[in-house]
Protein backbone atom coordinates (compact mmCIF):
# COMPACT_ATOMS: atom_id res chain seq x y z
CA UNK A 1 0.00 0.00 0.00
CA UNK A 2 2.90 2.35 0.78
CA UNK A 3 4.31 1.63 -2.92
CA UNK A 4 0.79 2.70 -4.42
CA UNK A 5 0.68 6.00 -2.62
CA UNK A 6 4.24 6.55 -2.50
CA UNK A 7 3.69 5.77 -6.92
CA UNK A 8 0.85 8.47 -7.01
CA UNK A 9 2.57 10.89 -4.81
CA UNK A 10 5.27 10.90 -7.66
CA UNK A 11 2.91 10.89 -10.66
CA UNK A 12 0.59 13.50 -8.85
CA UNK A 13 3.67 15.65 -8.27
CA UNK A 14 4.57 15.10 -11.98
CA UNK A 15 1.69 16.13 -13.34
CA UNK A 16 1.61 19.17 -11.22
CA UNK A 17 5.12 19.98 -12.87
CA UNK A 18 4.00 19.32 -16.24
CA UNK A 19 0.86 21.66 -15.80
CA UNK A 20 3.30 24.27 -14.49
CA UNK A 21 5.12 24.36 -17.17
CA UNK A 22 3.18 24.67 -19.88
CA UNK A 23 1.07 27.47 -18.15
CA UNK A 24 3.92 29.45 -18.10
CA UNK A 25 4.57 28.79 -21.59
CA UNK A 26 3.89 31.59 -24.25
CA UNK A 27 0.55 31.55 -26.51
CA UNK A 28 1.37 30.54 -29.81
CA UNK A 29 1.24 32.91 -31.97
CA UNK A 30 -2.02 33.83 -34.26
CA UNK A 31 -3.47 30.42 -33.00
CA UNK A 32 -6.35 30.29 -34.72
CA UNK A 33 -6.52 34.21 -35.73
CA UNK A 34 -6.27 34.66 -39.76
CA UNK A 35 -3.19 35.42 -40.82
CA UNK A 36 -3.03 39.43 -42.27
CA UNK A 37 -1.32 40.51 -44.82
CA UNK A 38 0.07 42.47 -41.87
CA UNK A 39 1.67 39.80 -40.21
CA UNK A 40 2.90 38.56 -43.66
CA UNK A 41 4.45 42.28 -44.33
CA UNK A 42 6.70 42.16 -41.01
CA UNK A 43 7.43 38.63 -41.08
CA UNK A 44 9.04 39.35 -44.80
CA UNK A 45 10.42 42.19 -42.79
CA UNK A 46 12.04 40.21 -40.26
CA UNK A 47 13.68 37.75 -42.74
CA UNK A 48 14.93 40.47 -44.81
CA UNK A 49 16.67 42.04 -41.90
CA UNK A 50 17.98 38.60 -40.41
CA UNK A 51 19.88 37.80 -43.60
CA UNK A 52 21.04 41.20 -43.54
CA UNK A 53 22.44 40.53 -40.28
CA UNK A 54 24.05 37.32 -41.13
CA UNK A 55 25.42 39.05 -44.33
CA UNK A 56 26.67 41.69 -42.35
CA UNK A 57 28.41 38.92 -39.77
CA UNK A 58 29.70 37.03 -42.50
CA UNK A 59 31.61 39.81 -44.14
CA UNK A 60 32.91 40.98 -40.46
CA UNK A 61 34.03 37.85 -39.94
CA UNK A 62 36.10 37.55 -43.25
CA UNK A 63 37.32 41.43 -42.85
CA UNK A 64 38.38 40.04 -39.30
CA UNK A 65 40.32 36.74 -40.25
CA UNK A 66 42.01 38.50 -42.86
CA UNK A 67 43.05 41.20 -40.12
CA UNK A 68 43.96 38.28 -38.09
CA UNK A 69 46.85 36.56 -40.74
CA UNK A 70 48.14 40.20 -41.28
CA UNK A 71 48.83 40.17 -37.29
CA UNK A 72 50.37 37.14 -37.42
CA UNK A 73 52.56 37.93 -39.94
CA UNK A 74 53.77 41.28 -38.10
CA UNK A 75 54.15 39.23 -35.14
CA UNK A 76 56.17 36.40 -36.82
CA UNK A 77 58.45 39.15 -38.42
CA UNK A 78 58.55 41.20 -34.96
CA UNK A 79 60.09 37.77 -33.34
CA UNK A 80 62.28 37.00 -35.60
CA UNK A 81 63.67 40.40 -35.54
CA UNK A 82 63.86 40.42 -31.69
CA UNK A 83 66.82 38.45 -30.03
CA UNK A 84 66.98 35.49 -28.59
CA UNK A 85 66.09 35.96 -25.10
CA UNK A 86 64.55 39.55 -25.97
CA UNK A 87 61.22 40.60 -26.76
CA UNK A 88 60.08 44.18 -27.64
CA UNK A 89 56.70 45.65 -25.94
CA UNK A 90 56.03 46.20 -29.41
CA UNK A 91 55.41 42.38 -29.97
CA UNK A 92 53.47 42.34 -26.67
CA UNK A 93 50.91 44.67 -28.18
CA UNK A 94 51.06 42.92 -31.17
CA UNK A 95 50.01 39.27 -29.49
CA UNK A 96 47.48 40.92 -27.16
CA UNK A 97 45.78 42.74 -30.39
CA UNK A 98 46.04 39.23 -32.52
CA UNK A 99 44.44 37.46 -29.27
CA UNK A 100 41.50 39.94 -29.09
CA UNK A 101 40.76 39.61 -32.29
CA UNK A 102 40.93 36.02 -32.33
CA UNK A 103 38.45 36.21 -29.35
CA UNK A 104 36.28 38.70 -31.91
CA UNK A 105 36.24 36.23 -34.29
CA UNK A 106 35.35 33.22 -32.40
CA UNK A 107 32.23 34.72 -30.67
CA UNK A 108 30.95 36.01 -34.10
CA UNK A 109 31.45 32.47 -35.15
CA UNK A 110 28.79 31.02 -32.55
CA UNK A 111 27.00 34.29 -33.27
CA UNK A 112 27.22 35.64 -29.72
């Protein structure tokens, strides 16, 4: 008997969770309501500006990585130049500017 109530404790508790959670859920949207030519207007809107966004990201991100092998190459020249056990504040700048923009890059990647 203990295993029965203990058993609909747990699926009463459950449930409970399960209504919770979809009552906080959003409405969909328009259900059931006609669709305007409104709503079609600014969801053609809303595309239109997302793939301007992602164009936008896409060409920041090559202007970037291009950016990034010119840095690498000023950095690789600025060691080479430098002595052995001697490196210029000029190539700390330089690896602190390549890292940031490295950083730049990456979260544009995952589109952060």
């Amino acid at each position: 008997m203990a295993r029965s109530a203990k058993t609909a404790t747990l699926i009463w508790g459950l449930a409970l969770a399960i209504a919770s959670a979809t009552a906080q859920m959003p409405p969909a949207p328009h259900s059931g309501a006609p669709v305007t030519e409104q709503d079609e207007a600014e969801r053609e809107i809303q595309h239109k500006l997302r793939v301007a966004r992602e164009k936008q990201r896409v060409e920041e991100m090559r202007r970037d990585s291009q950016r990034l092998v010119e840095l690498s190459r000023e950095l690789k020249q600025y060691v080479d130049k430098a002595g052995e056990h001697v490196l210029s504040m000029e190539v700390i700048r330089k690896a602190d500017e390549l890292e940031k923009l490295a950083r730049k890059v990456k979260e544009n990647m995952r589109g952060e």
